[in-house]
C-alpha atoms as a PDB file:
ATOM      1  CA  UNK A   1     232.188 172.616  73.382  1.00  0.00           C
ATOM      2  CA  UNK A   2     230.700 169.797  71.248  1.00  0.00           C
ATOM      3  CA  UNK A   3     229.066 168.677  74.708  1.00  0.00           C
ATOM      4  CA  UNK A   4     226.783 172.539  74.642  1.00  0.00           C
ATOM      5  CA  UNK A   5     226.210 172.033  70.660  1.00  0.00           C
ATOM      6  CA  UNK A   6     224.954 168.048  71.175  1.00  0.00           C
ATOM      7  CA  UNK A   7     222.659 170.156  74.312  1.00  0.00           C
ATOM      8  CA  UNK A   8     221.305 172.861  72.270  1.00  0.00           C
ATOM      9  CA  UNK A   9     220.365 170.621  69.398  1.00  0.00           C
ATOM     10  CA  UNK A  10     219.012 168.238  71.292  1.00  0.00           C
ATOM     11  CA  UNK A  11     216.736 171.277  73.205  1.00  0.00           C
ATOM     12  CA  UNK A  12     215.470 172.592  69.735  1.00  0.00           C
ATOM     13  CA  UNK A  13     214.020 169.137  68.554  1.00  0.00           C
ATOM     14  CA  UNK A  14     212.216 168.895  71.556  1.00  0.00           C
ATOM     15  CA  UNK A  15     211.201 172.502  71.396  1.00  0.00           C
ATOM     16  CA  UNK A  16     209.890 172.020  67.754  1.00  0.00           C
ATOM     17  CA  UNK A  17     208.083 168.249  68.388  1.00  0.00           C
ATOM     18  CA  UNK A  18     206.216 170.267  71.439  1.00  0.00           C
ATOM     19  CA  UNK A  19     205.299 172.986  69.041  1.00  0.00           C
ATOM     20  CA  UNK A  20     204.128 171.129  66.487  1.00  0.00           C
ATOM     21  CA  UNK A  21     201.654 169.022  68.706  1.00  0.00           C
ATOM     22  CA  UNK A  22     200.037 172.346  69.973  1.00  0.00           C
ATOM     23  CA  UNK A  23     200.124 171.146  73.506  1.00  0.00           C
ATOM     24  CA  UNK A  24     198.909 167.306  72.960  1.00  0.00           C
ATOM     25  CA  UNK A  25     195.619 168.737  71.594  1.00  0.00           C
ATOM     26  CA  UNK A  26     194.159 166.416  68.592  1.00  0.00           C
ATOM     27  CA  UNK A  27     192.319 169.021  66.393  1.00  0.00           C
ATOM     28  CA  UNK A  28     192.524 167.865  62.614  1.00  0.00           C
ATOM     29  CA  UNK A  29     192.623 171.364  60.087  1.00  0.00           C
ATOM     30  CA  UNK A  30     190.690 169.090  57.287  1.00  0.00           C
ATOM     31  CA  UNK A  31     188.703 165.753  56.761  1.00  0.00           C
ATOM     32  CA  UNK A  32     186.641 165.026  54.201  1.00  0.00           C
ATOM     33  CA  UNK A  33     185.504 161.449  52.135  1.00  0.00           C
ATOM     34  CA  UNK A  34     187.752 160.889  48.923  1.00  0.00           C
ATOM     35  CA  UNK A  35     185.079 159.615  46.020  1.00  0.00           C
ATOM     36  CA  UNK A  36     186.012 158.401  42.992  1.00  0.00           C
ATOM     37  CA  UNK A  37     184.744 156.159  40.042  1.00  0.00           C
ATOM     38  CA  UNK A  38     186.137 152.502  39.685  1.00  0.00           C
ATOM     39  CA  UNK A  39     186.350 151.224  36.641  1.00  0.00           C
ATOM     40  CA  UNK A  40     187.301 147.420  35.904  1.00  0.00           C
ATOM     41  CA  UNK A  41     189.023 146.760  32.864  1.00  0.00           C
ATOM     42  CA  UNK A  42     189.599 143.199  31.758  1.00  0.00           C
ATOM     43  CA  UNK A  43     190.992 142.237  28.415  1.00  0.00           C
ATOM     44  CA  UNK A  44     188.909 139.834  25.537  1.00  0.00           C
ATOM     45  CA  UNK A  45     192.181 137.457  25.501  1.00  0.00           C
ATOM     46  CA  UNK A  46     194.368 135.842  27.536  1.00  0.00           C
ATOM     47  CA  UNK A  47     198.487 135.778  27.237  1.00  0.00           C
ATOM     48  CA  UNK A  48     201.347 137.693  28.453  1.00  0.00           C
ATOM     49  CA  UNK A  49     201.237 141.588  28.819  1.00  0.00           C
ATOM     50  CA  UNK A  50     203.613 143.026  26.345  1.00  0.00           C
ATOM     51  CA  UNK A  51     202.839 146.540  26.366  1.00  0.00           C
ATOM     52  CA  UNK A  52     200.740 148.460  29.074  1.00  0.00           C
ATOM     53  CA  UNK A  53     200.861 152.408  28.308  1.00  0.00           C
ATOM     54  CA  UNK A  54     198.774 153.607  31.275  1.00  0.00           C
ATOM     55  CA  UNK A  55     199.421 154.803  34.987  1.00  0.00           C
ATOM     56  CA  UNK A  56     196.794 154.865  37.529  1.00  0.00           C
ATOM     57  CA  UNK A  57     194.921 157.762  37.627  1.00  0.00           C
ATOM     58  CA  UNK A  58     195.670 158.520  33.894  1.00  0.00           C
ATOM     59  CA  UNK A  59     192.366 160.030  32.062  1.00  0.00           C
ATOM     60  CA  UNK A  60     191.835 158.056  29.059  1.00  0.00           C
ATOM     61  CA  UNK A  61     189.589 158.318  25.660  1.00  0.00           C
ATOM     62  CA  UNK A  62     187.092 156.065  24.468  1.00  0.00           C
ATOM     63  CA  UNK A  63     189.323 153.625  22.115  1.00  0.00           C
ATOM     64  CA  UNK A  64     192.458 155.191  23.167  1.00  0.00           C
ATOM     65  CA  UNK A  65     195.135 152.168  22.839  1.00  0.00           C
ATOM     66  CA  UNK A  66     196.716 151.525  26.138  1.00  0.00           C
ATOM     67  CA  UNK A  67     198.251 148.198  26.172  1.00  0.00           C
ATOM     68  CA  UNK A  68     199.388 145.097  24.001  1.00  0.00           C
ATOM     69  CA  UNK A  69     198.861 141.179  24.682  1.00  0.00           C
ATOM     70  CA  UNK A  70     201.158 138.660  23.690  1.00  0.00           C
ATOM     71  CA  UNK A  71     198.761 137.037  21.251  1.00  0.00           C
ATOM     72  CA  UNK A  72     201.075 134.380  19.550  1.00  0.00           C
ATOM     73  CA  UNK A  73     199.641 131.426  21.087  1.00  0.00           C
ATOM     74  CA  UNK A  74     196.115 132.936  19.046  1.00  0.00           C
ATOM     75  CA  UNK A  75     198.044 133.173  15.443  1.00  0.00           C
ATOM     76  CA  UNK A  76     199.760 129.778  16.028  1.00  0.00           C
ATOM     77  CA  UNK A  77     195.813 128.266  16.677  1.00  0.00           C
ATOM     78  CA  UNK A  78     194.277 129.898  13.325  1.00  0.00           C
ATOM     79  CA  UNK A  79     197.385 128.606  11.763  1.00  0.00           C
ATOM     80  CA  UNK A  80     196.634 125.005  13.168  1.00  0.00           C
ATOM     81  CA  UNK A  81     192.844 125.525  11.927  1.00  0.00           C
ATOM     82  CA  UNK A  82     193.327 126.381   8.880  1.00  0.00           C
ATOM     83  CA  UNK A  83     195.751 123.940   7.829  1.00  0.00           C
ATOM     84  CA  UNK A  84     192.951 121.448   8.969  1.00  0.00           C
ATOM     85  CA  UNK A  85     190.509 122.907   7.244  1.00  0.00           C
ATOM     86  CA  UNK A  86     192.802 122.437   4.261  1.00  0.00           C
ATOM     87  CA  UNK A  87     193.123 118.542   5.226  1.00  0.00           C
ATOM     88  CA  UNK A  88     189.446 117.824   5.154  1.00  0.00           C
ATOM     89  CA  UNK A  89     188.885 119.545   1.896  1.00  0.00           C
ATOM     90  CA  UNK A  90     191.296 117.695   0.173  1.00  0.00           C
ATOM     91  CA  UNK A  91     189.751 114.530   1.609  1.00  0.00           C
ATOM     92  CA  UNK A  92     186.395 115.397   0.683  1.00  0.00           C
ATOM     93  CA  UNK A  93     185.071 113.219  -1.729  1.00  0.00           C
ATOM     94  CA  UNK A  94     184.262 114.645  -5.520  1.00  0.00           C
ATOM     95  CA  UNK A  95     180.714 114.052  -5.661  1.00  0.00           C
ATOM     96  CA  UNK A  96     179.898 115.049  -9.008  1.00  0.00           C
ATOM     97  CA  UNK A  97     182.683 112.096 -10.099  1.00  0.00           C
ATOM     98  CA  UNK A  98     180.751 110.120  -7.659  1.00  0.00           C
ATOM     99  CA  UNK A  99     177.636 110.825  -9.737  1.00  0.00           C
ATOM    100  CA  UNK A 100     178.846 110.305 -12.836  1.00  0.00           C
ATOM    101  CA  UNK A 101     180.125 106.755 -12.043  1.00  0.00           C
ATOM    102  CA  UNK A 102     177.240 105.717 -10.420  1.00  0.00           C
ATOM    103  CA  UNK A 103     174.821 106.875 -14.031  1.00  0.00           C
ATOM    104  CA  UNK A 104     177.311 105.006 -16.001  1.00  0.00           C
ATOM    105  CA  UNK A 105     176.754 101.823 -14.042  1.00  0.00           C
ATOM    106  CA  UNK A 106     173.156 102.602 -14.289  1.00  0.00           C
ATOM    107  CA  UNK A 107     173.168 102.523 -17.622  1.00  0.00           C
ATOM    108  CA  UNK A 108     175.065  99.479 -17.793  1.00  0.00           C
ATOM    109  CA  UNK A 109     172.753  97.218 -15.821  1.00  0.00           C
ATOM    110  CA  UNK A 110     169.438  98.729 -18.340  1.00  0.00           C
ATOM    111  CA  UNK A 111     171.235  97.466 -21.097  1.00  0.00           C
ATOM    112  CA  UNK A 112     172.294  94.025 -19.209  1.00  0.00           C
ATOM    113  CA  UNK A 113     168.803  93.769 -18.249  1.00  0.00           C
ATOM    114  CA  UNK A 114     167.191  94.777 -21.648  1.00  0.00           C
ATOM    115  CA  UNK A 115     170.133  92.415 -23.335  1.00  0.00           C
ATOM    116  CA  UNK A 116     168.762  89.058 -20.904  1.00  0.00           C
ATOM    117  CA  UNK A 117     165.260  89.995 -21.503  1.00  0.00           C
ATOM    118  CA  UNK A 118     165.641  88.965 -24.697  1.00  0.00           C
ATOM    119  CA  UNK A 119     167.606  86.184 -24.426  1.00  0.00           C
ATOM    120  CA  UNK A 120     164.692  85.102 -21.916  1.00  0.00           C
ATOM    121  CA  UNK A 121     162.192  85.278 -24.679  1.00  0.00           C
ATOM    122  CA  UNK A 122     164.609  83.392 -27.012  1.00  0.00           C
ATOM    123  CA  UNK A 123     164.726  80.593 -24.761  1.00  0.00           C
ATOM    124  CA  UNK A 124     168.495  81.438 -24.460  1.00  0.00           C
ATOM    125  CA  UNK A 125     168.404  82.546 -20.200  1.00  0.00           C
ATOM    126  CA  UNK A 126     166.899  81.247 -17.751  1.00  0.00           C
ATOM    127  CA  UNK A 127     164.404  83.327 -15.106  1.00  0.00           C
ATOM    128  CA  UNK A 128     166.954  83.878 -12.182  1.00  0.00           C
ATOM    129  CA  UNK A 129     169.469  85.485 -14.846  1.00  0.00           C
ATOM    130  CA  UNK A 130     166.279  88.014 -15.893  1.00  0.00           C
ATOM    131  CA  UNK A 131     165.422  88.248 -12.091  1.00  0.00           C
ATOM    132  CA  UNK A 132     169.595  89.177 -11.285  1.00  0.00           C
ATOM    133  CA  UNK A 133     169.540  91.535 -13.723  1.00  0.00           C
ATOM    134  CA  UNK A 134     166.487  93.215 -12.739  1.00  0.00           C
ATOM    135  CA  UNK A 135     167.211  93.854  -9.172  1.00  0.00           C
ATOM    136  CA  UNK A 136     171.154  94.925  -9.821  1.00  0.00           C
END
């Protein structure tokens, strides 16, 4: 008995591969040429994917948000720059201090100068003290 059943299922596969191949004949019911548009995508930054929202094939809108990058290695950076900005601010010299110490010595060497002039005409210096004075 399971001998005929094994037979007759064995006869209706090959009946239904036969009919399905319509005698061996190779006729295709459609062909056509698939077009579509392809569209590269690459992100501004580098790092790790975190979030990607999108399957392929998905219609999407102009500015739609569709995915996230890791951007931690960016933040730690500005963090880094800033703080050197910070550095070479603080190390900047004060020029206006700079400025003002530089008048006051200024005004210091016209009055050393003015002071040995007359001494000079006193017959108190000698010429190389008037000559110091002038050039410092």
């Amino acid at each position: 008995m399971i001998k005929k059943f094994i037979l007759c299922g064995m006869v209706g596969i090959v009946f239904i591969t036969a009919a399905g191949c319509k005698n061996g004949s190779r006729e295709y019911e459609a062909s056509g040429t698939f077009e579509a548009t392809e569209i590269i995508v690459s992100a501004e930054g580098t790092g790790r994917i975190e979030r990607f929202d999108v399957d392929e094939g998905d219609n999407l809108e102009e500015g739609q948000f569709v995915g996230n990058i890791d951007n931690l290695q960016l933040i730690l950076k500005k963090k880094q720059l800033q703080a050197n900005m910070k550095g070479v601010e603080t190390k900047r010299p004060d020029i206006a201090v700079q400025i003002a110490g530089i008048q006051q010595q200024l005004a210091t060497a016209n009055y050393e100068k003015e002071r040995i002039e007359k001494l000079v005409k006193a017959d108190a210096a000698t010429q190389k003290q008037l000559d110091d004075a002038v050039s410092q």
